[in-house]
PDB file of N, CA and C in Angstrom:
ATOM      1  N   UNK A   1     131.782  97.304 100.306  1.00  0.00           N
ATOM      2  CA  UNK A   1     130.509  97.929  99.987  1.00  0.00           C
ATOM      3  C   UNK A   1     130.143  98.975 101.034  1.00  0.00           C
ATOM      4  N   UNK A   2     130.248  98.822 102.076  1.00  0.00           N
ATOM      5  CA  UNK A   2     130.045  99.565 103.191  1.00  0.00           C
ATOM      6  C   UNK A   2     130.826 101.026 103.022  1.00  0.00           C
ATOM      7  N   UNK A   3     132.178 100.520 102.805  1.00  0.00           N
ATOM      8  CA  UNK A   3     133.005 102.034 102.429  1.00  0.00           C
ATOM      9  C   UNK A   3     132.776 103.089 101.445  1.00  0.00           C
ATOM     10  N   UNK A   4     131.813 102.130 100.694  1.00  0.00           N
ATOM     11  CA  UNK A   4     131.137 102.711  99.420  1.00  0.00           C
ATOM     12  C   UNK A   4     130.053 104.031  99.855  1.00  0.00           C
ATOM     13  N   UNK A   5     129.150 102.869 100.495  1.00  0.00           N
ATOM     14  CA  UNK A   5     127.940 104.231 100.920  1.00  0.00           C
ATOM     15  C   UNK A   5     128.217 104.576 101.913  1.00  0.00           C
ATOM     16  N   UNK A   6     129.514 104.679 102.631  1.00  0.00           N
ATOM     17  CA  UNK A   6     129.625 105.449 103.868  1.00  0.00           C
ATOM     18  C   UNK A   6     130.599 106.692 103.131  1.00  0.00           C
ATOM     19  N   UNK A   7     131.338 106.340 102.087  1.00  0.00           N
ATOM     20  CA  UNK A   7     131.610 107.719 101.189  1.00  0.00           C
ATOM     21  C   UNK A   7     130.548 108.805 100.737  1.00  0.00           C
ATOM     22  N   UNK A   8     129.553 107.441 100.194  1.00  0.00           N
ATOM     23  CA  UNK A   8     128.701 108.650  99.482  1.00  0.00           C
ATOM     24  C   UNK A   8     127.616 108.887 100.048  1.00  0.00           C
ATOM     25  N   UNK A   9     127.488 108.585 101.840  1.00  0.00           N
ATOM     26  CA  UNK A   9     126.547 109.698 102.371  1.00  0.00           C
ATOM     27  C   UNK A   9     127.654 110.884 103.146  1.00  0.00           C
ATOM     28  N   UNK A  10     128.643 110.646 103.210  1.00  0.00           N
ATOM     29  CA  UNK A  10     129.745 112.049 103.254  1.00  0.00           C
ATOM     30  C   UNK A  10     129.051 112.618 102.232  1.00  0.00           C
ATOM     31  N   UNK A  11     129.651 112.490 100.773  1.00  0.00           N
ATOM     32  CA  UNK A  11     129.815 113.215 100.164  1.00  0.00           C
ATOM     33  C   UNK A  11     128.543 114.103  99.804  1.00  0.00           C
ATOM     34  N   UNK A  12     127.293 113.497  99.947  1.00  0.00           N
ATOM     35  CA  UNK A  12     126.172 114.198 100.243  1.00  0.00           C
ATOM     36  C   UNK A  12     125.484 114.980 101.363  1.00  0.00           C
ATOM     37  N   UNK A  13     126.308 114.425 102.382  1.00  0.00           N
ATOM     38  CA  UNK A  13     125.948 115.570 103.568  1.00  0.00           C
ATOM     39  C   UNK A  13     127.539 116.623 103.203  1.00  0.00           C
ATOM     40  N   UNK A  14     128.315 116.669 102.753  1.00  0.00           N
ATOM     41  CA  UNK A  14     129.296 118.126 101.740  1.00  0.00           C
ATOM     42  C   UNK A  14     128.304 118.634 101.031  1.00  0.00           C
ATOM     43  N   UNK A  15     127.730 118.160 100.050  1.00  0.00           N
ATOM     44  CA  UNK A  15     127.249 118.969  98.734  1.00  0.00           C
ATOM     45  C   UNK A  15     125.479 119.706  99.244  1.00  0.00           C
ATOM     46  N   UNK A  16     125.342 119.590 100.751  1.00  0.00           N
ATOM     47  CA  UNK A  16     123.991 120.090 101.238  1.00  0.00           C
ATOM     48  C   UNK A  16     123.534 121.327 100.245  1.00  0.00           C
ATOM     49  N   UNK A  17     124.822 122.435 100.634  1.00  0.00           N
ATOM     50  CA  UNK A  17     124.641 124.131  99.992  1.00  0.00           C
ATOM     51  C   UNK A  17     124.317 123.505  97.959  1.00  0.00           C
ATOM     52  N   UNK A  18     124.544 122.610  97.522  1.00  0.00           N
ATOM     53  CA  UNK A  18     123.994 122.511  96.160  1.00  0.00           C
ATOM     54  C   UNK A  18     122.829 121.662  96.402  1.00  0.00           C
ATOM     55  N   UNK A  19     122.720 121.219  97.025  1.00  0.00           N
ATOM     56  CA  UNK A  19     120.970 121.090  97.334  1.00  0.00           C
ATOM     57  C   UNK A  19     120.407 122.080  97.535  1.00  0.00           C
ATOM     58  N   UNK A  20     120.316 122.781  98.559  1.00  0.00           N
ATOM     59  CA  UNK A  20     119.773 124.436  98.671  1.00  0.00           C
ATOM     60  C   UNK A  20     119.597 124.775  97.423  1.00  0.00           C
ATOM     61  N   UNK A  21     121.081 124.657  96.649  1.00  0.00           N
ATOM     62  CA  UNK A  21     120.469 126.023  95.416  1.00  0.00           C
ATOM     63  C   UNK A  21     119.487 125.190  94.411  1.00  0.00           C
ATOM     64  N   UNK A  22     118.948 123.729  94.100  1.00  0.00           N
ATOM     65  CA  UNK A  22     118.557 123.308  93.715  1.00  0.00           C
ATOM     66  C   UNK A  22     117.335 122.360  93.515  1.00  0.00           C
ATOM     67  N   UNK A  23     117.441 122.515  94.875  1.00  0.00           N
ATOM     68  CA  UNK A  23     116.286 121.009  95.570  1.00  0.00           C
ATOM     69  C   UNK A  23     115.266 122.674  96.404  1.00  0.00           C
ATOM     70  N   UNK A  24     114.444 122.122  97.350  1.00  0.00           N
ATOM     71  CA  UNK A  24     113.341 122.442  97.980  1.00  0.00           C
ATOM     72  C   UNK A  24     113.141 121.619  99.416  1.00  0.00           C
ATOM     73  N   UNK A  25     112.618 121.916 100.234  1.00  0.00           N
ATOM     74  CA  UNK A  25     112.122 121.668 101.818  1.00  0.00           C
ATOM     75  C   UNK A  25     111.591 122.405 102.260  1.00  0.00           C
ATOM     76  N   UNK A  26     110.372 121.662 102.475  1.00  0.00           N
ATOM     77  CA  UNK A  26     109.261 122.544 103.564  1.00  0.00           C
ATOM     78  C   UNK A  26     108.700 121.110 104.674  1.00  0.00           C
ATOM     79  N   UNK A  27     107.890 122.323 105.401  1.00  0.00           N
ATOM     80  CA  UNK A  27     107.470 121.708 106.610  1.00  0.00           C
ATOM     81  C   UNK A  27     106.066 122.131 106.727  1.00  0.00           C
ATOM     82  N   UNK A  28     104.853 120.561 106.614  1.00  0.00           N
ATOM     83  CA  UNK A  28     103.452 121.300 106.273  1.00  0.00           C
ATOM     84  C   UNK A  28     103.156 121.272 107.502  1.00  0.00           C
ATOM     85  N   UNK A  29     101.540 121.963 107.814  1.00  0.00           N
ATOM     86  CA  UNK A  29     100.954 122.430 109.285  1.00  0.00           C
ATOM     87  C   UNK A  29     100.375 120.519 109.407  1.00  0.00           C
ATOM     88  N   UNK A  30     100.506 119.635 108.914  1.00  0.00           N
ATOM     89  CA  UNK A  30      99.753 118.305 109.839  1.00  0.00           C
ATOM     90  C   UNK A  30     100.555 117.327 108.367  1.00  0.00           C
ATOM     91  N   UNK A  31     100.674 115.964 108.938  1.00  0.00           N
ATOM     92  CA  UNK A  31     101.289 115.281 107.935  1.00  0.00           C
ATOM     93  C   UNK A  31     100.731 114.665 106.840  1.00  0.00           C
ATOM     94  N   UNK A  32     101.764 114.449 105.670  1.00  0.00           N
ATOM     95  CA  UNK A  32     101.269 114.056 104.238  1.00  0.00           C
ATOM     96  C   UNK A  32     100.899 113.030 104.590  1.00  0.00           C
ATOM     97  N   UNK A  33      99.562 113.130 103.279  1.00  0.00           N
ATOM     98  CA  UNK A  33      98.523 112.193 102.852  1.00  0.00           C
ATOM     99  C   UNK A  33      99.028 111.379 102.382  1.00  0.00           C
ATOM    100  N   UNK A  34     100.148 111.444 101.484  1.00  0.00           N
ATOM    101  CA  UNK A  34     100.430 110.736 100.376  1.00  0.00           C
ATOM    102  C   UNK A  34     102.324 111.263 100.887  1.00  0.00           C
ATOM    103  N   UNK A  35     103.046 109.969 100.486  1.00  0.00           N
ATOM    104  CA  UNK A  35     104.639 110.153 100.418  1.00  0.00           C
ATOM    105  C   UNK A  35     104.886 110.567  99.781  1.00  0.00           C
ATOM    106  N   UNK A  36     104.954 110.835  98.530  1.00  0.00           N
ATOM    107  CA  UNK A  36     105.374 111.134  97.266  1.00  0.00           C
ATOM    108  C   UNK A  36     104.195 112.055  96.615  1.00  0.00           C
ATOM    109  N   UNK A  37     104.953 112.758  95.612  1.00  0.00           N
ATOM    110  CA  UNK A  37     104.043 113.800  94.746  1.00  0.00           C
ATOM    111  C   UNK A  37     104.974 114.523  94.009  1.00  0.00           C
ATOM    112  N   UNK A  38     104.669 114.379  92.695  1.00  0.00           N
ATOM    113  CA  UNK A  38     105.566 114.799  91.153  1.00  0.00           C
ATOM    114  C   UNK A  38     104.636 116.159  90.891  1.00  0.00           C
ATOM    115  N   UNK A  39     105.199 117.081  91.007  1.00  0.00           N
ATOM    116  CA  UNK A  39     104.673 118.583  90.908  1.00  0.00           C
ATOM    117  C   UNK A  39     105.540 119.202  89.889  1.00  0.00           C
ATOM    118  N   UNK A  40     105.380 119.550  88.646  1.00  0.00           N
ATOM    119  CA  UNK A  40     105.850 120.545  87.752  1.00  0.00           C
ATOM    120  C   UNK A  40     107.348 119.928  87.553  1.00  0.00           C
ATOM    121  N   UNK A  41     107.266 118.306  87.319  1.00  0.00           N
ATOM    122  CA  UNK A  41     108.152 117.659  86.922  1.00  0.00           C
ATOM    123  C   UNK A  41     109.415 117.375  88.453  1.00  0.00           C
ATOM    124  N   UNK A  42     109.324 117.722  89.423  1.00  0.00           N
ATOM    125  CA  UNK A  42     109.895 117.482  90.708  1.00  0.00           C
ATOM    126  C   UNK A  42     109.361 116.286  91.583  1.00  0.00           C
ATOM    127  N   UNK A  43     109.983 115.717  91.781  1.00  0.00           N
ATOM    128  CA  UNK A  43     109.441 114.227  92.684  1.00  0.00           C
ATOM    129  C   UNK A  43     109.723 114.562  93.854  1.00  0.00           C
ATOM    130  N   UNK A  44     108.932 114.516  94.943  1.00  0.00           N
ATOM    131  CA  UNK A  44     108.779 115.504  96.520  1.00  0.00           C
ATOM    132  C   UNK A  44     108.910 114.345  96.792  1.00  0.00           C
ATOM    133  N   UNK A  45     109.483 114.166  98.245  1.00  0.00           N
ATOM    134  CA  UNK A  45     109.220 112.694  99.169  1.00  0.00           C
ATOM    135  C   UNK A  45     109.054 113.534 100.578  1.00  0.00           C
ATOM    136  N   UNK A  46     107.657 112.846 100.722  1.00  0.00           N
ATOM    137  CA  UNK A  46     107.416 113.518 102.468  1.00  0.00           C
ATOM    138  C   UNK A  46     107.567 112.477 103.438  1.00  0.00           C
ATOM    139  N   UNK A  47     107.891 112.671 104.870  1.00  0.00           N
ATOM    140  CA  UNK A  47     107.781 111.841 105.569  1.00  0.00           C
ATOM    141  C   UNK A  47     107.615 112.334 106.873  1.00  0.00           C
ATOM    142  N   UNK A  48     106.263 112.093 107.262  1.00  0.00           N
ATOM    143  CA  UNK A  48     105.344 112.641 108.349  1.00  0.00           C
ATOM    144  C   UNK A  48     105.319 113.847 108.184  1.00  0.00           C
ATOM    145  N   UNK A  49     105.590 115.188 108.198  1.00  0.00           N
ATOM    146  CA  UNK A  49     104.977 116.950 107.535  1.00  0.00           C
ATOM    147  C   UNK A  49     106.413 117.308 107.203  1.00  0.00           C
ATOM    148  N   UNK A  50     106.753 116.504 106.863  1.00  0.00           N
ATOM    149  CA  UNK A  50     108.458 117.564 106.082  1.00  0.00           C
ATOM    150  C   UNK A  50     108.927 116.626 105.117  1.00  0.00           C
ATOM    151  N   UNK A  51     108.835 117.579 103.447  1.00  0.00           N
ATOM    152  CA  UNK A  51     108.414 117.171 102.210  1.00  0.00           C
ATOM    153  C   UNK A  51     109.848 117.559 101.470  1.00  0.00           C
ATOM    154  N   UNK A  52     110.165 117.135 100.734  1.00  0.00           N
ATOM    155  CA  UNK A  52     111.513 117.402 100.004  1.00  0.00           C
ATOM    156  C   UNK A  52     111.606 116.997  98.924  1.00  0.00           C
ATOM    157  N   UNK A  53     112.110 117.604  97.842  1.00  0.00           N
ATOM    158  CA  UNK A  53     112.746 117.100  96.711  1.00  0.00           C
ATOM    159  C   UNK A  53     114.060 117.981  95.927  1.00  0.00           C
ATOM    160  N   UNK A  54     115.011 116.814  95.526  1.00  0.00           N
ATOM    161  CA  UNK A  54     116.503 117.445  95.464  1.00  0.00           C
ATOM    162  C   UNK A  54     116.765 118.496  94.204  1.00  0.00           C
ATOM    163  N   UNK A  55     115.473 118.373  92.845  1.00  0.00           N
ATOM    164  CA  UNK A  55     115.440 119.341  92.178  1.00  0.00           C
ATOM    165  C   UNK A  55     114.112 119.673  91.934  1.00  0.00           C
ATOM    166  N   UNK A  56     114.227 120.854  91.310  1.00  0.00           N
ATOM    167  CA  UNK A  56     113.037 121.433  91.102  1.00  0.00           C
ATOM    168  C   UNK A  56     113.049 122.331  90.090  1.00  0.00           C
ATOM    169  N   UNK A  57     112.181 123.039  89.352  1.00  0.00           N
ATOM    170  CA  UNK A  57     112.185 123.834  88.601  1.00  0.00           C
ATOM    171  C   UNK A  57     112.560 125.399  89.164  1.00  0.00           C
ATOM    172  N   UNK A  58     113.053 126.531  88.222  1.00  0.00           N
ATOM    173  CA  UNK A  58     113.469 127.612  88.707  1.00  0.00           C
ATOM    174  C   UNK A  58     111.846 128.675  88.661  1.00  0.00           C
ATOM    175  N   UNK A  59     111.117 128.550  89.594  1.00  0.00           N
ATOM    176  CA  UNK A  59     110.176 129.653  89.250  1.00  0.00           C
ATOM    177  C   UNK A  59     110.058 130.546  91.323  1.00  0.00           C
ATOM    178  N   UNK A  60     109.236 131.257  90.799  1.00  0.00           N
ATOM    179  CA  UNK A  60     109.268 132.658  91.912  1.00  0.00           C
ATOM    180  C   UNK A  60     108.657 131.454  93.001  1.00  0.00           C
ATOM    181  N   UNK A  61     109.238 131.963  93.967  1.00  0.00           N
ATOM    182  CA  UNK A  61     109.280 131.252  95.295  1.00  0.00           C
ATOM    183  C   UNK A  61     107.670 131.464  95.868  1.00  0.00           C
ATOM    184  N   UNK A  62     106.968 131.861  95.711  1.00  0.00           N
ATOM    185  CA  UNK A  62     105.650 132.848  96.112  1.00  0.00           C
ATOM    186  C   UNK A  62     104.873 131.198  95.309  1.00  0.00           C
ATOM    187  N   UNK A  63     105.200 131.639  94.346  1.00  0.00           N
ATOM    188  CA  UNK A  63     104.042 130.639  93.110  1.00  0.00           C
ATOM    189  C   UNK A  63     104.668 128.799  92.960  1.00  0.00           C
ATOM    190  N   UNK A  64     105.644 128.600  93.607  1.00  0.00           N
ATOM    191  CA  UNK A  64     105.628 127.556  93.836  1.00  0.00           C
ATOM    192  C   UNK A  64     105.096 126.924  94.747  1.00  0.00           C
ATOM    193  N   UNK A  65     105.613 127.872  96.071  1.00  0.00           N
ATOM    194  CA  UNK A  65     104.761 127.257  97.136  1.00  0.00           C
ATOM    195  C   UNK A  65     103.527 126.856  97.239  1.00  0.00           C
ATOM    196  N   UNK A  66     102.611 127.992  96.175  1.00  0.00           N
ATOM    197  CA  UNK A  66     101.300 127.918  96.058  1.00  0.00           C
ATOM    198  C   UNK A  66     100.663 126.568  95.741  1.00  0.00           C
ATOM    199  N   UNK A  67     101.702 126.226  94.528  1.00  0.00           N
ATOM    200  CA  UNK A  67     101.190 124.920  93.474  1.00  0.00           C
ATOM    201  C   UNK A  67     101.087 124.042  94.550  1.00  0.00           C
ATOM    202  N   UNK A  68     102.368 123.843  95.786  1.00  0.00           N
ATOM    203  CA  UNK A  68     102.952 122.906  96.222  1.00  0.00           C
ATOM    204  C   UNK A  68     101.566 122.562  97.379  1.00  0.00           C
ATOM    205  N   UNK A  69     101.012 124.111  97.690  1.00  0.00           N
ATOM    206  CA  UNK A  69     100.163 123.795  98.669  1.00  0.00           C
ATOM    207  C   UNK A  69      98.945 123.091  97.898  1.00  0.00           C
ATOM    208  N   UNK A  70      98.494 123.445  97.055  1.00  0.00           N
ATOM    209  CA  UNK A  70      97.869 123.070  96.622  1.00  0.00           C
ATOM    210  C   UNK A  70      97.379 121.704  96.825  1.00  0.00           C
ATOM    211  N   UNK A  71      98.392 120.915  96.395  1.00  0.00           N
ATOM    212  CA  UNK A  71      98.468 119.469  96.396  1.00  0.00           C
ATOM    213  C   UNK A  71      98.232 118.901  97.619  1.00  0.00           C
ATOM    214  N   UNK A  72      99.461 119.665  98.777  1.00  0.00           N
ATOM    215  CA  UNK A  72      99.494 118.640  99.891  1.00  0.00           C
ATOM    216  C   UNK A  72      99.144 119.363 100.918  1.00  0.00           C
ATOM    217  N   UNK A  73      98.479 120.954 101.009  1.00  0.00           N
ATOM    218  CA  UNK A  73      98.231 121.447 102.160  1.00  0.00           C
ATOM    219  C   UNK A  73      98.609 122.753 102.750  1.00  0.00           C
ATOM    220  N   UNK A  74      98.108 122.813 103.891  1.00  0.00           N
ATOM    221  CA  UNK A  74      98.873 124.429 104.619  1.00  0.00           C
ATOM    222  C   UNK A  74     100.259 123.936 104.986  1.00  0.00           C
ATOM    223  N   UNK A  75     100.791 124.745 104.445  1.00  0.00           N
ATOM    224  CA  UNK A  75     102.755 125.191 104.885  1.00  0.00           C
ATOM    225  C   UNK A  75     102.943 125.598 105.833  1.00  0.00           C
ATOM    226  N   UNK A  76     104.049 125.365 107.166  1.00  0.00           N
ATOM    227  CA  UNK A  76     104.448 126.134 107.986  1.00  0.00           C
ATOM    228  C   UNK A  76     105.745 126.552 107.729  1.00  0.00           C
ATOM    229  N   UNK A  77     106.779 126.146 106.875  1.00  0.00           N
ATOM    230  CA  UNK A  77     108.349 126.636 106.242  1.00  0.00           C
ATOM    231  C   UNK A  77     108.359 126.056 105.041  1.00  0.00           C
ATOM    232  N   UNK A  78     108.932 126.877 103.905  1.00  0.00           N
ATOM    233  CA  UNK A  78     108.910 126.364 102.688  1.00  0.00           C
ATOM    234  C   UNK A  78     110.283 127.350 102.204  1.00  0.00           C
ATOM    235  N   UNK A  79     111.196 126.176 101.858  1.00  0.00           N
ATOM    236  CA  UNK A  79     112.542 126.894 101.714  1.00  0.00           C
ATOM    237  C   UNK A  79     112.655 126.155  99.897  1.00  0.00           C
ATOM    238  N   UNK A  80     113.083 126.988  98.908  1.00  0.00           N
ATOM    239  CA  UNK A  80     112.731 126.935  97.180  1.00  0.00           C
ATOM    240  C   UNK A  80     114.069 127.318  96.943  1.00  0.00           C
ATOM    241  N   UNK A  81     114.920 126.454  96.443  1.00  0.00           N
ATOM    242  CA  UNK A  81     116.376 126.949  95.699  1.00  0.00           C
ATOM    243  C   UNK A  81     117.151 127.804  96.610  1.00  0.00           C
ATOM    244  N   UNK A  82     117.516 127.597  97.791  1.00  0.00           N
ATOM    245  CA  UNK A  82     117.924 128.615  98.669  1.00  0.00           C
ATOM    246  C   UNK A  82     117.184 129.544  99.261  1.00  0.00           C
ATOM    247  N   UNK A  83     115.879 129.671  98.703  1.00  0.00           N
ATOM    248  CA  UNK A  83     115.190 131.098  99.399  1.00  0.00           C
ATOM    249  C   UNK A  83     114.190 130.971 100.467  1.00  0.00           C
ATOM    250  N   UNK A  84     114.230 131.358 101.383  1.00  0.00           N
ATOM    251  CA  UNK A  84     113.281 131.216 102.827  1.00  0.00           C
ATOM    252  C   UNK A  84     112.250 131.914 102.628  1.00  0.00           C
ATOM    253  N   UNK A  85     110.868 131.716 102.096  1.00  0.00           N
ATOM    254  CA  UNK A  85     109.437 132.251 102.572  1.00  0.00           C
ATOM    255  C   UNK A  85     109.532 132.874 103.975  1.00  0.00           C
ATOM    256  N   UNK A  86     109.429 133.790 103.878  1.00  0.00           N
ATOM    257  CA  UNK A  86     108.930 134.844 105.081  1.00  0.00           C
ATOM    258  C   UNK A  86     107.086 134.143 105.220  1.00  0.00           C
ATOM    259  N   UNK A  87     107.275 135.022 106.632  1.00  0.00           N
ATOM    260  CA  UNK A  87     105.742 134.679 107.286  1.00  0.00           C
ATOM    261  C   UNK A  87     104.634 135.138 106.056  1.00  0.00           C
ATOM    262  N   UNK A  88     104.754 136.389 105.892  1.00  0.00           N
ATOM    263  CA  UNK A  88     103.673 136.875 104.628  1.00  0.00           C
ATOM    264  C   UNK A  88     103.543 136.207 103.433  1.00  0.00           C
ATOM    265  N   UNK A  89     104.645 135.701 103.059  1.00  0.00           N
ATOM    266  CA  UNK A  89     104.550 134.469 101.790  1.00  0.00           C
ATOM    267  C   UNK A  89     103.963 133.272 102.398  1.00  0.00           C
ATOM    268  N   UNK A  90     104.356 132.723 103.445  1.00  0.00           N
ATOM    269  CA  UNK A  90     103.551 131.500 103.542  1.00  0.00           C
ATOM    270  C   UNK A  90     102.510 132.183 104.235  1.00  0.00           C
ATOM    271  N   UNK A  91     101.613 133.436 104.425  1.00  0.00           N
ATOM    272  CA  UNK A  91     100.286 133.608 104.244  1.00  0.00           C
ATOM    273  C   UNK A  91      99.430 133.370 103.422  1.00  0.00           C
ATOM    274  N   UNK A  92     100.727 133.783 102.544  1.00  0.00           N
ATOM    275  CA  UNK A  92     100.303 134.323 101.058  1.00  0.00           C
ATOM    276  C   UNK A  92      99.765 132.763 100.125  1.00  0.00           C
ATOM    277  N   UNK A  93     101.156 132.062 100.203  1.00  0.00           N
ATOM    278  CA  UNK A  93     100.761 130.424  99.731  1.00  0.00           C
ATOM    279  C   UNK A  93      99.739 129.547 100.372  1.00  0.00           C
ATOM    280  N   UNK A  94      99.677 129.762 101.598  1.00  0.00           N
ATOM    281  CA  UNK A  94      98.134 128.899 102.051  1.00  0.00           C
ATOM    282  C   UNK A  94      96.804 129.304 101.649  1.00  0.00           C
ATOM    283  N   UNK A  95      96.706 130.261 100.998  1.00  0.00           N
ATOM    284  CA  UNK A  95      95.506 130.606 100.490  1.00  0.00           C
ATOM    285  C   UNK A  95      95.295 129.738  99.099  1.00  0.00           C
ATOM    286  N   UNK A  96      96.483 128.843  98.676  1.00  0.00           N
ATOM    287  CA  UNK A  96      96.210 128.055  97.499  1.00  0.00           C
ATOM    288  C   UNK A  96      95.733 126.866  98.296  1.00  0.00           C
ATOM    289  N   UNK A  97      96.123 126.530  99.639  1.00  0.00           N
ATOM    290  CA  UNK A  97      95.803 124.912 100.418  1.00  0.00           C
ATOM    291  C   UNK A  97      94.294 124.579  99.880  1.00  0.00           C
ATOM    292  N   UNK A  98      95.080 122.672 100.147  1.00  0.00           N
ATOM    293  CA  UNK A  98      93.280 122.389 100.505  1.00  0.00           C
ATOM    294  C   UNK A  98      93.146 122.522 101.673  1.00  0.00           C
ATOM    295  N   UNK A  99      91.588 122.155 101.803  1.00  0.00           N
ATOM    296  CA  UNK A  99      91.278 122.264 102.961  1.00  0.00           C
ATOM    297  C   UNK A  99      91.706 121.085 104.026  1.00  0.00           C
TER     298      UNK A  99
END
């Protein structure tokens, strides 16, 4: 059993770059309220300010973040299907935060 999940956390720390193109990670400005949060059909798991989930829907990196802040807060890195938010986007997405 052991050889089992010691394969298949290899084989998941290999397949990282298809996480990128598929999953999401960010890092909020103070830690989640809540562990979990199902956003636009994506199940996020946070643990203490860095939030993740392995898929997600394909929409503009700008307007996800937004939704995402929405829910759980101001963003300090928010990386969407491979793509890195620049500083002006996560300006841009904290203006959806709560407070």
């Amino acid at each position: 059993m052991r050889i089992f999940v010691t394969a298949l956390v290899a084989a998941s720390a290999l397949s990282t770059g298809a996480f990128a193109a598929e999953g999401a990670v960010l890092k909020l400005k103070a830690p989640a309220k809540a562990p979990t949060l199902i956003q636009d059909g994506a199940m996020w798991r946070c643990n203490g300010d860095i939030c993740a989930a392995p898929q997600v829907k394909s929409l503009p990196v700008g307007r996800a973040c937004r939704k995402v802040a929405a829910e759980l807060g101001a963003i300090a890195t928010f990386n969407y299907r491979g793509e890195e938010l620049d500083a002006a986007g996560i300006a841009d997405c904290n203006t959806a935060a709560k407070p």
